[in-house]
Protein backbone atom coordinates (compact mmCIF):
# COMPACT_ATOMS: atom_id res chain seq x y z
CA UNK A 1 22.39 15.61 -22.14
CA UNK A 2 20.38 18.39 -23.67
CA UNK A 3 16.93 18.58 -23.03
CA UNK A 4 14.01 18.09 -25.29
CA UNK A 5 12.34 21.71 -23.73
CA UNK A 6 16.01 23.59 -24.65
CA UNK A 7 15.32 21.88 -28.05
CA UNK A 8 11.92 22.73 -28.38
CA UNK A 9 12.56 25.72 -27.53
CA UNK A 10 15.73 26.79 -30.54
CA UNK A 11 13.44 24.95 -32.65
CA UNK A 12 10.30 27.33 -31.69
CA UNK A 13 12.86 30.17 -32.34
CA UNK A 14 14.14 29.19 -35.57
CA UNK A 15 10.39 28.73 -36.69
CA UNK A 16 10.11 25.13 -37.77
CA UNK A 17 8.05 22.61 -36.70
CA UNK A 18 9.50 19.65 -35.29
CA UNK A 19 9.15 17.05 -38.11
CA UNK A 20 11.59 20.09 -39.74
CA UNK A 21 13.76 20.41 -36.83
CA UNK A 22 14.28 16.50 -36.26
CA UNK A 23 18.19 17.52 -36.89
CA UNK A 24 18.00 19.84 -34.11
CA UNK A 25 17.32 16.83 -31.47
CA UNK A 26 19.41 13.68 -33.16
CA UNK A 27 20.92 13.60 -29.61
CA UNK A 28 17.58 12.41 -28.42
CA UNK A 29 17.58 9.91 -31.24
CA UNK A 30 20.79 8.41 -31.88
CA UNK A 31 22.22 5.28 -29.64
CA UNK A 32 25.48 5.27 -27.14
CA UNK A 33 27.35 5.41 -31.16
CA UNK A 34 26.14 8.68 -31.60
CA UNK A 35 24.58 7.65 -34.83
CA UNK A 36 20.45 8.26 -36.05
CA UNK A 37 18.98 4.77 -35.86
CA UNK A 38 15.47 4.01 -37.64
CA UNK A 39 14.58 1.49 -35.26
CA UNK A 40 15.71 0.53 -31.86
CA UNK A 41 16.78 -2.70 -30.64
CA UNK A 42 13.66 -3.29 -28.92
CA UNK A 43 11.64 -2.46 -31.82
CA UNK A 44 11.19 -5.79 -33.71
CA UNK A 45 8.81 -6.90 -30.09
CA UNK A 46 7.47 -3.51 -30.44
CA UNK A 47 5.87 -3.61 -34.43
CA UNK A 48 2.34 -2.82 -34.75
CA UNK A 49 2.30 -1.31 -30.84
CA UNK A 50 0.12 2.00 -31.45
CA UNK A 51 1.18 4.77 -28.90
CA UNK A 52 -1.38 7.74 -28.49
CA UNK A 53 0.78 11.10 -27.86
CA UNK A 54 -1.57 14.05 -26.12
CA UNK A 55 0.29 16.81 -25.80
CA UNK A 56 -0.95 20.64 -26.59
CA UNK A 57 2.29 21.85 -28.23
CA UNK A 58 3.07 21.06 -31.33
CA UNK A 59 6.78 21.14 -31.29
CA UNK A 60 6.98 18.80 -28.34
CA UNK A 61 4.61 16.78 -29.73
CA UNK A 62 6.20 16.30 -33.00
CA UNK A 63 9.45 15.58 -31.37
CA UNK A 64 7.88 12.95 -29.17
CA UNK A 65 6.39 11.11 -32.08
CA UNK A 66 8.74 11.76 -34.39
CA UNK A 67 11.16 9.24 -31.81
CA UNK A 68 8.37 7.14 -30.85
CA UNK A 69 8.44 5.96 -34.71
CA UNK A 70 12.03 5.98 -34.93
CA UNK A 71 11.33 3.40 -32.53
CA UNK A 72 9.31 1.15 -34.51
CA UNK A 73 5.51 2.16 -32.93
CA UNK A 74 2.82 3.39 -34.70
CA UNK A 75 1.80 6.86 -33.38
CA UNK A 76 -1.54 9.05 -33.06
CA UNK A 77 -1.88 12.23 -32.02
CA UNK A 78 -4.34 14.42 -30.38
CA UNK A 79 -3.92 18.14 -28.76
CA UNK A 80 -6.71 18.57 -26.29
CA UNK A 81 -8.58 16.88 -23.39
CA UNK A 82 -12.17 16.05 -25.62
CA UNK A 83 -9.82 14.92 -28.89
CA UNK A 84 -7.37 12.40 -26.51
CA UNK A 85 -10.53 10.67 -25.12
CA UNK A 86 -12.26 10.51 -28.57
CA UNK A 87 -8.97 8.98 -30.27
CA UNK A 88 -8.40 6.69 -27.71
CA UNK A 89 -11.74 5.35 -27.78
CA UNK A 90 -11.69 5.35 -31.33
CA UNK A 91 -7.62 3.45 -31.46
CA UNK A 92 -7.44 1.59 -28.63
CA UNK A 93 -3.78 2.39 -28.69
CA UNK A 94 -0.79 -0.10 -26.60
CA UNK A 95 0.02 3.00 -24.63
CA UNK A 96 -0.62 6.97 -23.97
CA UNK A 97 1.53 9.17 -23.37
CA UNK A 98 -0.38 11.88 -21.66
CA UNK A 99 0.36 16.10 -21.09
CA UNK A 100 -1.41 17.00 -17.79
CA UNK A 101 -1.59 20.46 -19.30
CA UNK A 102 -4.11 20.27 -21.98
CA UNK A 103 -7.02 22.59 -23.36
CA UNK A 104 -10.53 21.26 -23.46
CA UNK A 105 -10.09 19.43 -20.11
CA UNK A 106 -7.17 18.55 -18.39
CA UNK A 107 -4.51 15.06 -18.77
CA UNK A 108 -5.93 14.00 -15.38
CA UNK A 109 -9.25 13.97 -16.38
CA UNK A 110 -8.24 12.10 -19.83
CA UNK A 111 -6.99 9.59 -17.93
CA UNK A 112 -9.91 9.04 -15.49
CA UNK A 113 -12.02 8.76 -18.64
CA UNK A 114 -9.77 6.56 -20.52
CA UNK A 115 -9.03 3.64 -18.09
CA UNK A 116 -12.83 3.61 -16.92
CA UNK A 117 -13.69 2.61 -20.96
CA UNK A 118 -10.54 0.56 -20.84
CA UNK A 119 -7.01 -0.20 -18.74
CA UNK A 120 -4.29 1.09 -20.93
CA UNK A 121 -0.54 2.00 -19.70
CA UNK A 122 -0.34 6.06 -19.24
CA UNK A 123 2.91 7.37 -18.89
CA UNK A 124 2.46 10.96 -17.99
CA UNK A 125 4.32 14.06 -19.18
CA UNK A 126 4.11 17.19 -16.20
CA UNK A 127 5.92 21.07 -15.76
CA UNK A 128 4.68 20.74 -12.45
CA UNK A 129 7.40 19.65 -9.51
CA UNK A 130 4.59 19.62 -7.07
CA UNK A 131 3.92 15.75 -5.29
CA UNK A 132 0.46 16.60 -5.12
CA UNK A 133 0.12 16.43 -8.77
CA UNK A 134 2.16 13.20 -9.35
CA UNK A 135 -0.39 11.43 -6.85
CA UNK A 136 -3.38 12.67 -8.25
CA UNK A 137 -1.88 11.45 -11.49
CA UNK A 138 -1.10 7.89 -10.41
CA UNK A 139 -4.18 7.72 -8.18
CA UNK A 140 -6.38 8.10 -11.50
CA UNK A 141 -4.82 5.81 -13.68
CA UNK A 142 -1.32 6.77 -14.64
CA UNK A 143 1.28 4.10 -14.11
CA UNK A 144 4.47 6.79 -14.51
CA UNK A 145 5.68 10.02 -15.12
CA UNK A 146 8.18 12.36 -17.09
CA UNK A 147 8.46 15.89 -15.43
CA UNK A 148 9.45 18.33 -18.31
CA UNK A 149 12.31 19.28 -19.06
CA UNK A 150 13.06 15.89 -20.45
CA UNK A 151 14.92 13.58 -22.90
CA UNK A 152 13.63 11.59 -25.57
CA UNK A 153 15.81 8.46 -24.91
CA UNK A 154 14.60 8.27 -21.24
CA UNK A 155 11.05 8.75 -22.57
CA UNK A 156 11.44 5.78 -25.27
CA UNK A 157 13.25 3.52 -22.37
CA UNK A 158 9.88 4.62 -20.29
CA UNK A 159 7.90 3.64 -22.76
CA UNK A 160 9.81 0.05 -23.83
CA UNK A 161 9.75 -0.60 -20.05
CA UNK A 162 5.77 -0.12 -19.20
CA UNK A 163 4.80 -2.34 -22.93
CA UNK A 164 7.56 -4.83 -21.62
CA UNK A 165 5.05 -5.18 -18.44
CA UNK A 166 2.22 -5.55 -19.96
CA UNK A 167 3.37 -7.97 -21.79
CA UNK A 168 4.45 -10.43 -19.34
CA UNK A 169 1.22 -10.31 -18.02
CA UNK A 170 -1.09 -10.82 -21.21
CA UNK A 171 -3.81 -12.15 -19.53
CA UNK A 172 -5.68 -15.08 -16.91
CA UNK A 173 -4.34 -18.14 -17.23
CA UNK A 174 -6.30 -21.59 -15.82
CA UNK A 175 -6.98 -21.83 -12.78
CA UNK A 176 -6.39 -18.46 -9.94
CA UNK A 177 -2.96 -17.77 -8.05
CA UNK A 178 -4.09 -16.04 -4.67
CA UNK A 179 -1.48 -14.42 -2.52
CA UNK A 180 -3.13 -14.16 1.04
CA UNK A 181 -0.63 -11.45 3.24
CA UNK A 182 -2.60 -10.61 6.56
CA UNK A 183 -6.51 -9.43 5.21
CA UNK A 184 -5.04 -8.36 1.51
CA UNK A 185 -6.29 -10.65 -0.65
CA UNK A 186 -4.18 -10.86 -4.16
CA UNK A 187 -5.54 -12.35 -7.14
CA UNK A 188 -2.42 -12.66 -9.97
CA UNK A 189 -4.69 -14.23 -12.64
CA UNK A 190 -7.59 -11.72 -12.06
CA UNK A 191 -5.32 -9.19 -11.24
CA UNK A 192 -7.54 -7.90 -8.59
CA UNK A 193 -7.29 -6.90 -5.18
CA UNK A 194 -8.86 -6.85 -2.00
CA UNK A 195 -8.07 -5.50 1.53
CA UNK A 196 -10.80 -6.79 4.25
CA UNK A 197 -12.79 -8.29 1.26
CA UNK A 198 -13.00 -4.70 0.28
CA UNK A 199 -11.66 -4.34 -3.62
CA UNK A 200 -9.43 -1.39 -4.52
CA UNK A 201 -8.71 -0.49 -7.98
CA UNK A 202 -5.06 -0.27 -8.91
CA UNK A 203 -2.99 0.43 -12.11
CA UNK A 204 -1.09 -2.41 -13.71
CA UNK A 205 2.35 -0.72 -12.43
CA UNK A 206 0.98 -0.30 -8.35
CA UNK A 207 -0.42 -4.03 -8.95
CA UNK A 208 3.05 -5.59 -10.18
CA UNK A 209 4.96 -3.68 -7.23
CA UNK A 210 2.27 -4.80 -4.65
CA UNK A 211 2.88 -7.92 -6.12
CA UNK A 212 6.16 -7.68 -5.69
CA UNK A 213 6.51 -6.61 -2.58
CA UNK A 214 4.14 -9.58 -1.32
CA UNK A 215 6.74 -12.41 -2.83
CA UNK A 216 8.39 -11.44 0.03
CA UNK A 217 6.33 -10.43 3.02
CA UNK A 218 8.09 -8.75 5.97
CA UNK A 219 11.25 -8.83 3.78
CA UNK A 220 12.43 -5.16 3.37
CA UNK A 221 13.29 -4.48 -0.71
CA UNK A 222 15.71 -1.58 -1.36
CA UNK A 223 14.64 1.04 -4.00
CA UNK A 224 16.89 1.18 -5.87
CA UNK A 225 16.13 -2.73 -6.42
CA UNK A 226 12.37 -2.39 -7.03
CA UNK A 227 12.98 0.32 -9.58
CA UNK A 228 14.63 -2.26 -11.54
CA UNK A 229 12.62 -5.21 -11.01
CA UNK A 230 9.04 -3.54 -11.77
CA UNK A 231 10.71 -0.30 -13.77
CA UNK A 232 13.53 -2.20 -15.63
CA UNK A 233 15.82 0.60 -14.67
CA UNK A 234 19.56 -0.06 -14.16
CA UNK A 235 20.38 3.06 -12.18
CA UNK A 236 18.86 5.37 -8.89
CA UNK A 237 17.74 8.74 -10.63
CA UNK A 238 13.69 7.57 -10.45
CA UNK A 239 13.65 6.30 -7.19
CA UNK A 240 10.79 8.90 -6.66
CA UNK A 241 9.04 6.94 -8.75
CA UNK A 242 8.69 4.04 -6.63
CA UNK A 243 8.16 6.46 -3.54
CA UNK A 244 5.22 7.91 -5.34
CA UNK A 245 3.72 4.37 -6.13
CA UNK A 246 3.87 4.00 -2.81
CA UNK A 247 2.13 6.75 -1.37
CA UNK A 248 -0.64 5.76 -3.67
CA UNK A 249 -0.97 2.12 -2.66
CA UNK A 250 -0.89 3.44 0.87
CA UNK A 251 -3.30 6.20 0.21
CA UNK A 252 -5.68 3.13 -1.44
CA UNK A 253 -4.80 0.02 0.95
CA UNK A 254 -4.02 1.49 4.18
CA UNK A 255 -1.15 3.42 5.12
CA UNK A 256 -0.26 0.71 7.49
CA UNK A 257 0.50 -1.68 4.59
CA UNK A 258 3.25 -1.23 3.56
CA UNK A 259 6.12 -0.23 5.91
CA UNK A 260 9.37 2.12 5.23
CA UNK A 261 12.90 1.38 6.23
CA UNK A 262 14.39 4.65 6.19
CA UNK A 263 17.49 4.74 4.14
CA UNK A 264 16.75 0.96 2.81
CA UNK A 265 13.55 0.34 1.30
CA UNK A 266 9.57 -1.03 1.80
CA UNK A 267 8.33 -4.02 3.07
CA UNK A 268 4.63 -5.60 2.93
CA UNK A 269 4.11 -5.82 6.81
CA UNK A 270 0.81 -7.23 7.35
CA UNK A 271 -0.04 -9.43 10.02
């Protein structure tokens, strides 16, 4: 599968702007038929979801929207740090999709400033290959990430997977449902957490696999089976996903939390 930066790029070279050079990356848009659909299966769940795309180039970020609507979402757009946090303020979009890249100020520092006004689901677009990054990214708010090169179809399923989330979890209902593992303290209707009665702030994604992962305490869960039980992904290829979720519940809970089964999986080990 071609890439949407190999795209990007013949369409930067031909001189047209992506809305113009939509023909140029059908094979991000079309379906296992090979044919251009306006909407995707999902899409009828998905009407009136507004997605806010922050990304500083414009072909990328044409292409990006250009799918997201094929998709059935409503779609904003902003190019720099300042803009992203004044439109998001301003939309209170479903979703961001979030460059860490940007002018102005940086996606990282977008995001800080955009769950503190308000928890929204951030996937998060990188060049960078470096782990650092993709912690510092989920520690301040980001609940996944794309590293570029990458394709539009695994961007949309992203997307479809993180709103699907949300969605099952729409709000308190009556009455709180406390998990109790060891001295972490879960609240599922609150959605709030506590180790040692201290609270730590997590993202909706680290919540739902801590969550998870406390259904069964002391039980160890395989990857590739938590990627798609909290990810909704049939296959292996983003188990570093669920690594890096990890690493940050660790880095906010304790590193002796959660404990790793080399070759196998995690398991909530608290005592």
């Amino acid at each position: 599968m071609r890439t949407l930066a190999g795209a990007a790029g013949r369409a930067r070279a031909g001189g047209r702007r992506a809305e113009g050079a939509a023909g140029g990356l059908h094979n991000f848009f079309t379906s296992s038929d090979g044919v251009l659909h306006g909407r995707s299966l999902e899409s009828a769940d998905m009407n009136e979801r507004r997605i806010l795309v922050v990304e500083d180039e414009p072909t990328i970020a044409d292409a990006v929207a250009a799918r997201l609507r094929a998709e059935g979402f409503a779609v904003e757009l902003a190019h720099d740090g300042p803009t992203a946090v004044a439109r998001a303020e301003a939309v209170q979009p479903d979703l961001v999709v979030l460059d860490i890249m940007l002018p102005g100020f940086d996606g990282l520092e977008v995001c800080r400033r955009i769950q503190a006004t308000r928890p929204v689901p951030v996937l998060m677009l990188t060049a960078r290959g470096d782990e650092t990054d993709l912690l510092v990214g989920l520690a301040v708010g980001a609940d996944d990430y794309l590293t570029k090169p990458f394709s539009l179809r695994e961007l949309a399923a992203r997307v479809h997977a993180l709103l699907r989330r949300v969605q099952r979890h729409p709000g308190a209902a009556a009455g709180d449902q406390v998990t109790r593992v060891g001295d972490l303290e879960i609240n599922r209707t609150q959605r709030r957490v506590r180790r040692a009665g201290v609270e730590a702030h997590l993202t909706p994604t680290e919540f739902d696999l801590l969550v998870h992962l406390a259904s069964r305490p002391r039980a160890v869960l395989p990857r590739e089976r938590l990627l798609a039980d909290i990810w909704g992904w049939a296959d292996a290829s983003g188990t570093r996903t669920v690594d890096s979720h990890i690493k940050a519940l660790r880095r906010k809970l304790g590193a002796d939390v959660i404990r790793t089964v080399h070759g196998v999986g995690y398991a909530l080990d608290l005592t």
